[in-house]
Structure formats: C-alpha cells, structure tokens
Protein backbone atom coordinates (compact mmCIF):
# COMPACT_ATOMS: atom_id res chain seq x y z
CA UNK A 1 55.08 -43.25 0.35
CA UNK A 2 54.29 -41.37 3.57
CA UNK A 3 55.52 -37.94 3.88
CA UNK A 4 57.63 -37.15 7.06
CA UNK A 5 55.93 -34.80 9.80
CA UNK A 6 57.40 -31.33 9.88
CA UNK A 7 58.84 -29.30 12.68
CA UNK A 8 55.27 -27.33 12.56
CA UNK A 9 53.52 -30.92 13.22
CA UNK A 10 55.57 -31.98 15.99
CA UNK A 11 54.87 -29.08 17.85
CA UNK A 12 50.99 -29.03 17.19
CA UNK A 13 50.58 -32.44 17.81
CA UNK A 14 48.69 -33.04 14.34
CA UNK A 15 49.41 -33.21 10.59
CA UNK A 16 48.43 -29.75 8.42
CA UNK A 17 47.14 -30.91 5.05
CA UNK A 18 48.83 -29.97 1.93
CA UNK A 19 47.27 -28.80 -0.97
CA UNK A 20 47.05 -32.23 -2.54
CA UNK A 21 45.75 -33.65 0.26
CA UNK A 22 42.78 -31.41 0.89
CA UNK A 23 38.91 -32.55 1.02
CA UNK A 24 35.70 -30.56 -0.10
CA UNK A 25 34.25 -29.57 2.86
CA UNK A 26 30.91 -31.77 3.02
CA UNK A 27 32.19 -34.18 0.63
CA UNK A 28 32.38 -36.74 3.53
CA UNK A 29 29.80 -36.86 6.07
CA UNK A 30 30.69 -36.85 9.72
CA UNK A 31 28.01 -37.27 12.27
CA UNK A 32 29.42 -34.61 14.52
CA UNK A 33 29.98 -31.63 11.73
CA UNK A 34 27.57 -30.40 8.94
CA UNK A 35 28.61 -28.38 5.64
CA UNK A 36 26.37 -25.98 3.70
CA UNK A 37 26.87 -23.67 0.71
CA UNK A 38 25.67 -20.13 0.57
CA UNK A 39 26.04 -18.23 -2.86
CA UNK A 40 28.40 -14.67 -3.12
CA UNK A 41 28.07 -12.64 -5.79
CA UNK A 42 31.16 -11.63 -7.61
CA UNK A 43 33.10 -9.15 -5.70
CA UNK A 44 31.46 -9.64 -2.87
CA UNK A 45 33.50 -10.67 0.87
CA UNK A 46 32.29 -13.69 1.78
CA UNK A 47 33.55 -13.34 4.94
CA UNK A 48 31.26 -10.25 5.37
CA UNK A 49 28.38 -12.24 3.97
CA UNK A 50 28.82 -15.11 6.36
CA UNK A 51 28.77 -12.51 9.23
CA UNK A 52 25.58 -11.33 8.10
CA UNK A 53 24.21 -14.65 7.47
CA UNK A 54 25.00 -16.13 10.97
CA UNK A 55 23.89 -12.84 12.86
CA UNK A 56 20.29 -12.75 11.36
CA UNK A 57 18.62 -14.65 13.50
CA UNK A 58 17.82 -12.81 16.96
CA UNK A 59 17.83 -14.53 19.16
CA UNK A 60 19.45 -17.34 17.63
CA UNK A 61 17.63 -21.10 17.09
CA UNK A 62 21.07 -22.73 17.52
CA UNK A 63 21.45 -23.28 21.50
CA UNK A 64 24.36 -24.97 21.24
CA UNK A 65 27.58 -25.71 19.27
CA UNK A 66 28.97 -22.89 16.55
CA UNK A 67 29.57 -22.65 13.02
CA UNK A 68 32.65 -20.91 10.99
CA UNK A 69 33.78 -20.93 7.30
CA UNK A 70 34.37 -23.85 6.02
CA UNK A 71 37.37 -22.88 3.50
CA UNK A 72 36.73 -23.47 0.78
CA UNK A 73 35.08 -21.74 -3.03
CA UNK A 74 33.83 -23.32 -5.68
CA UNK A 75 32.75 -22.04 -8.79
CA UNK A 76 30.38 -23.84 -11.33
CA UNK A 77 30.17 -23.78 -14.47
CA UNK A 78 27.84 -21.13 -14.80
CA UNK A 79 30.40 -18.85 -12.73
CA UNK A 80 28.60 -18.68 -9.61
CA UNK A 81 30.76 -18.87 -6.29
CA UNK A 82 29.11 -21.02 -3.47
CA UNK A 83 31.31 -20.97 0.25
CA UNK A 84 31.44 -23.55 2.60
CA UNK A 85 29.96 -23.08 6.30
CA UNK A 86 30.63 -26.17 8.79
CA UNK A 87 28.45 -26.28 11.60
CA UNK A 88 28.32 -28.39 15.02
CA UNK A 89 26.22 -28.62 18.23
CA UNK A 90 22.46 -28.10 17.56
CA UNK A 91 22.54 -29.11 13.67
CA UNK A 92 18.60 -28.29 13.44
CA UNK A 93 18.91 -24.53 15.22
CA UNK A 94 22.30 -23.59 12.79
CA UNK A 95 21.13 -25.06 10.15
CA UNK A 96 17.54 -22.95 10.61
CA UNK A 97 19.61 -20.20 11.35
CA UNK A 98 21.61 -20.74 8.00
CA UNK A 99 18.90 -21.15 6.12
CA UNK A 100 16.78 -18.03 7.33
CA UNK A 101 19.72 -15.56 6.85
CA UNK A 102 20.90 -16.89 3.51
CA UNK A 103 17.41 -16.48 2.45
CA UNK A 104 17.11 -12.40 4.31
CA UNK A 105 20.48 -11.74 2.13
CA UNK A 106 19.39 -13.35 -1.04
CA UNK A 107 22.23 -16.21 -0.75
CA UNK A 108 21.43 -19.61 -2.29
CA UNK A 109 22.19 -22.43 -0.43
CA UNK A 110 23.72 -25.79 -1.56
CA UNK A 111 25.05 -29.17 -0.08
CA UNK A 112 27.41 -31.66 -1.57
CA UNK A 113 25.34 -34.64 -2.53
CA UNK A 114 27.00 -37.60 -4.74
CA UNK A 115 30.34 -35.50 -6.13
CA UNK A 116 28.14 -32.87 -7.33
CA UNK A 117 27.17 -29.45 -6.19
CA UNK A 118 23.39 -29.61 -5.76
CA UNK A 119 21.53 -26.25 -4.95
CA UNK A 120 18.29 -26.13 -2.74
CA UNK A 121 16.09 -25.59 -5.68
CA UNK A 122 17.53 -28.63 -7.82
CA UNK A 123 20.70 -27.68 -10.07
CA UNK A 124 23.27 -29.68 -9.86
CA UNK A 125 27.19 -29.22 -11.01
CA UNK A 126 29.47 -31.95 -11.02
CA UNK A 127 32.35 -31.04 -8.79
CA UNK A 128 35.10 -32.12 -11.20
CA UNK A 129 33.66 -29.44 -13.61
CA UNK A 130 33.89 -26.42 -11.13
CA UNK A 131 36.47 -24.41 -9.99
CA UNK A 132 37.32 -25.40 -6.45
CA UNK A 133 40.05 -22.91 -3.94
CA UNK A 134 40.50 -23.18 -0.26
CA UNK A 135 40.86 -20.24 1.46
C-alpha cells in the first residue's frame, strides 16, 4: 500500500524517505552521482575528516561539479566505521581529489560492489553483516 504524501511533501514538491525506505548510498549506480567510503577512527568527526579530505588538494583536480556527505555509517564487522561521500561533475578530478586526501589523512577508502563493502586493498564485508546509520 502506498503511503499518503505529507503536508512537508506537498510543499517541497518531493517525497522525504522514511527510515524504511532508505538506500545505501552507492548501492545503486547512477551515471550522474558517484559514492565512496573513507574510514574514521572511533571518536573521530567525520564531518571534520571529510573537510580535511576534500580541502587537500590545492588547487583542486575536480573543475567541475561538488561533492558532500553522503549520510550514511557503516560499521563492519571488525568495528571499523567507513562514511559515505557522493560526488558529481568531473567524477575523475573528485574522485583524484578523494583519493589523494584520504590517503594524506590516513583514511581508507571503499566502494559498494555486489552488497558488500569492499575496501581499496581487497576486504570485503557483506553489508547485511555491518552496522549501517544514516546521519
């Protein structure tokens, strides 16, 4: 059964996604918008850590497009904590730009890859074992 649009909806224009209804980000692949992973240590912001990702790179490879948290945390089973970062535009620039400041900070990167969590150097955690929140 469909659920009826909200008050909130009708004004926006759009449906907001409930809980239940929520995808990992990079689960499905859209040709206009790209997900990565980057690692946080516990007790770490990730929000601070995404800053300092993104800002590495002067001046930036990415000429075009932008990239922002992709809300969402999962932890595998080996209780480490990977964030999702969407990115758009000039896929090859953010994604070099990613990549380099992930590796200046000492973040891991991952992708979603078959339902599993697969980081660059080859583990891989099936998603329906980790711990998954969107923030």
């Amino acid at each position: 059964m469909k659920r009826p649009t909200t008050h909130m909806e009708n004004v926006l224009g759009s449906k907001i996604a409930q809980p239940d209804e929520l995808e990992i980000p990079g689960s499905e692949e859209f040709d206009s918008d790209r997900v990565l992973y980057f690692s946080v240590k516990k007790g770490q912001s990730a929000r601070a850590l995404f800053q300092r990702i993104l800002n590495f790179s002067d001046p930036p490879n990415a000429q075009s497009g932008g990239a922002h948290e992709g809300g969402c945390l999962i932890e595998t089973t080996t209780s480490e904590i990977f964030c999702a970062v969407r990115f758009r535009g000039d896929l090859v620039g953010w994604r070099k730009d990613i990549e380099q400041g992930a590796a200046a900070v000492g973040s891991e990167l991952a992708r979603i890859e078959n339902g599993n969590l697969v980081t660059f150097d080859g583990r891989s955690f099936s998603l329906t074992e980790c711990t998954i929140e969107f923030t």
